[in-house]
Protein backbone atom coordinates (compact mmCIF):
# COMPACT_ATOMS: atom_id res chain seq x y z
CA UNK A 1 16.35 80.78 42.37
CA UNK A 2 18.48 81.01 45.80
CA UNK A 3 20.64 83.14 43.56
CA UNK A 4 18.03 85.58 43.47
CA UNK A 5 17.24 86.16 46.72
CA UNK A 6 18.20 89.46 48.80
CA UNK A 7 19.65 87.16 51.37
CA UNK A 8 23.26 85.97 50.01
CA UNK A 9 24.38 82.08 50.45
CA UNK A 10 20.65 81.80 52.10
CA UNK A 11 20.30 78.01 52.07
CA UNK A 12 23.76 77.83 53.56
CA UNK A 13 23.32 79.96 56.86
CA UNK A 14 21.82 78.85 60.14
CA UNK A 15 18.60 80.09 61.79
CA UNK A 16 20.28 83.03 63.61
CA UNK A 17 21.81 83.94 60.11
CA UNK A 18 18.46 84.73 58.35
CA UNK A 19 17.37 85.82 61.28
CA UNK A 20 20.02 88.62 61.64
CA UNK A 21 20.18 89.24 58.01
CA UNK A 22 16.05 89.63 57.46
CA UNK A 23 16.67 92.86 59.52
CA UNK A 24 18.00 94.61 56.44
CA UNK A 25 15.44 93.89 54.21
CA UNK A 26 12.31 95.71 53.11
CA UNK A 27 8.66 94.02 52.83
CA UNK A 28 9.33 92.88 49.50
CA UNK A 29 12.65 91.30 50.35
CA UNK A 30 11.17 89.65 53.45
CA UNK A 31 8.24 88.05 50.84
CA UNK A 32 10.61 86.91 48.44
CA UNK A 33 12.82 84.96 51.26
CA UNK A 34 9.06 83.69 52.46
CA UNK A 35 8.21 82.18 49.16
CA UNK A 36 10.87 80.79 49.11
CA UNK A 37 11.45 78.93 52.39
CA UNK A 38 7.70 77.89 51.69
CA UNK A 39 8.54 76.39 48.70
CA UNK A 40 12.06 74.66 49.54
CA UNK A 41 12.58 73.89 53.11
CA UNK A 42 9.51 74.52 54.86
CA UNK A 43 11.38 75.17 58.18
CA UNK A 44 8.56 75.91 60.67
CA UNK A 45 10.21 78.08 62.92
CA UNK A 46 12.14 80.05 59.72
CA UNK A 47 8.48 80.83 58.26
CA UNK A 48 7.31 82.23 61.68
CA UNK A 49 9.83 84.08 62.02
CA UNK A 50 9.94 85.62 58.55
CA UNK A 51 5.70 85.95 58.82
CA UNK A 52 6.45 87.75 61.94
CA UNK A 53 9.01 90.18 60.53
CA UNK A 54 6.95 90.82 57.56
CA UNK A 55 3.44 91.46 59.40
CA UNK A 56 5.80 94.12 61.90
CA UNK A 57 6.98 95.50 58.93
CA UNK A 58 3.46 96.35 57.52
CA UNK A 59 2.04 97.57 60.75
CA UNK A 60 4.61 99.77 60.86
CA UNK A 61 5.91 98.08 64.82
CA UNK A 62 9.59 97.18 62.94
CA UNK A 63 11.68 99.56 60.68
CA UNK A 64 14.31 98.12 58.27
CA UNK A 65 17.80 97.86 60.01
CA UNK A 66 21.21 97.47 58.37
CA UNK A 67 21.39 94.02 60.28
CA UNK A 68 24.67 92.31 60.59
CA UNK A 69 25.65 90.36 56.89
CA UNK A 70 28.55 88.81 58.39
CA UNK A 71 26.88 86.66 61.08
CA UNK A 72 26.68 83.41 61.17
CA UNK A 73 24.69 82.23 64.54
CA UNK A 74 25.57 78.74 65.70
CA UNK A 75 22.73 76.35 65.91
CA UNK A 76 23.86 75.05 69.16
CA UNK A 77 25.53 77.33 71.43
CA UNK A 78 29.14 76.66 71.83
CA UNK A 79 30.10 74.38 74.88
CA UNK A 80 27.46 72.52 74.58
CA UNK A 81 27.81 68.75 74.89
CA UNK A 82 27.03 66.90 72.48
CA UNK A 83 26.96 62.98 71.48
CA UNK A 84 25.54 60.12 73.20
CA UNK A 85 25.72 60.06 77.11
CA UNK A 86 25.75 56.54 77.05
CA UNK A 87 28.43 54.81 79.29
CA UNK A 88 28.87 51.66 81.32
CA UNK A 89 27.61 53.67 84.16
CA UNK A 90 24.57 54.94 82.81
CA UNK A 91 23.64 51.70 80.80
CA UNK A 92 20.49 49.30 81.80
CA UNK A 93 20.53 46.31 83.61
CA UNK A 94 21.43 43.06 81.98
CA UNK A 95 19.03 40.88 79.97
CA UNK A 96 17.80 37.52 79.74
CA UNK A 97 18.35 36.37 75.98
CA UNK A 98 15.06 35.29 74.83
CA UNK A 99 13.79 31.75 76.42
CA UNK A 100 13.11 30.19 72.73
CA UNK A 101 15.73 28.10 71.65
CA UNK A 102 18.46 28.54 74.24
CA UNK A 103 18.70 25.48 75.74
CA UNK A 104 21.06 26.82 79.03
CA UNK A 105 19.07 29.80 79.77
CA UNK A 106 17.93 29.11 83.13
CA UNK A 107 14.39 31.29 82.70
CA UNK A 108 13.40 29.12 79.82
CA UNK A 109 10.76 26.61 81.13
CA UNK A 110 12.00 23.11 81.26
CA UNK A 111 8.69 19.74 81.09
């Protein structure tokens, strides 16, 4: 069915991607991609922002654009660090093993 839809490669592209490329299409397109997303990923913030688009598009408050095919939005903005920013300097203190069964750990209670 992704074949069919006005949007080409639409489960490949990122959120700014069908955002950018929703600006082309008519009502009818903008249902089709709906139904869609509904019925495969579901992505909250995609289906808000294609109910919005559509609901502009009836009341007339949006016209159709040509919108830019060829974009292809990052998710996160370049730059951007990424990865764990875990490092001896940032790590906890150090623990006590637990007390059961360690015979030379000096927190475990001794009769």
């Amino acid at each position: 069915m992704s074949d069919e839809l006005p949007i080409a490669d639409y489960d490949a592209l990122p959120i700014g991607g069908i955002e950018s490329r929703v600006r082309s299409l008519e009502p009818a397109g903008v249902e089709q991609v709906l139904t869609y997303e509904r019925e495969h990923g579901n992505r909250p913030q995609v289906v808000l922002m294609l109910e919005h688009r559509l609901e502009a598009l009836r009341a007339g408050e949006a016209e159709v654009s040509e919108g830019d095919p060829a974009v292809q939005a990052p998710e996160i903005a370049p730059g951007t660090p990424g990865g764990s920013k875990v490092s001896p300097v940032t790590e906890g203190p150090p623990q006590n093993p637990p007390s059961q069964g360690v015979p030379t750990n000096p927190a475990q209670p001794r009769q």
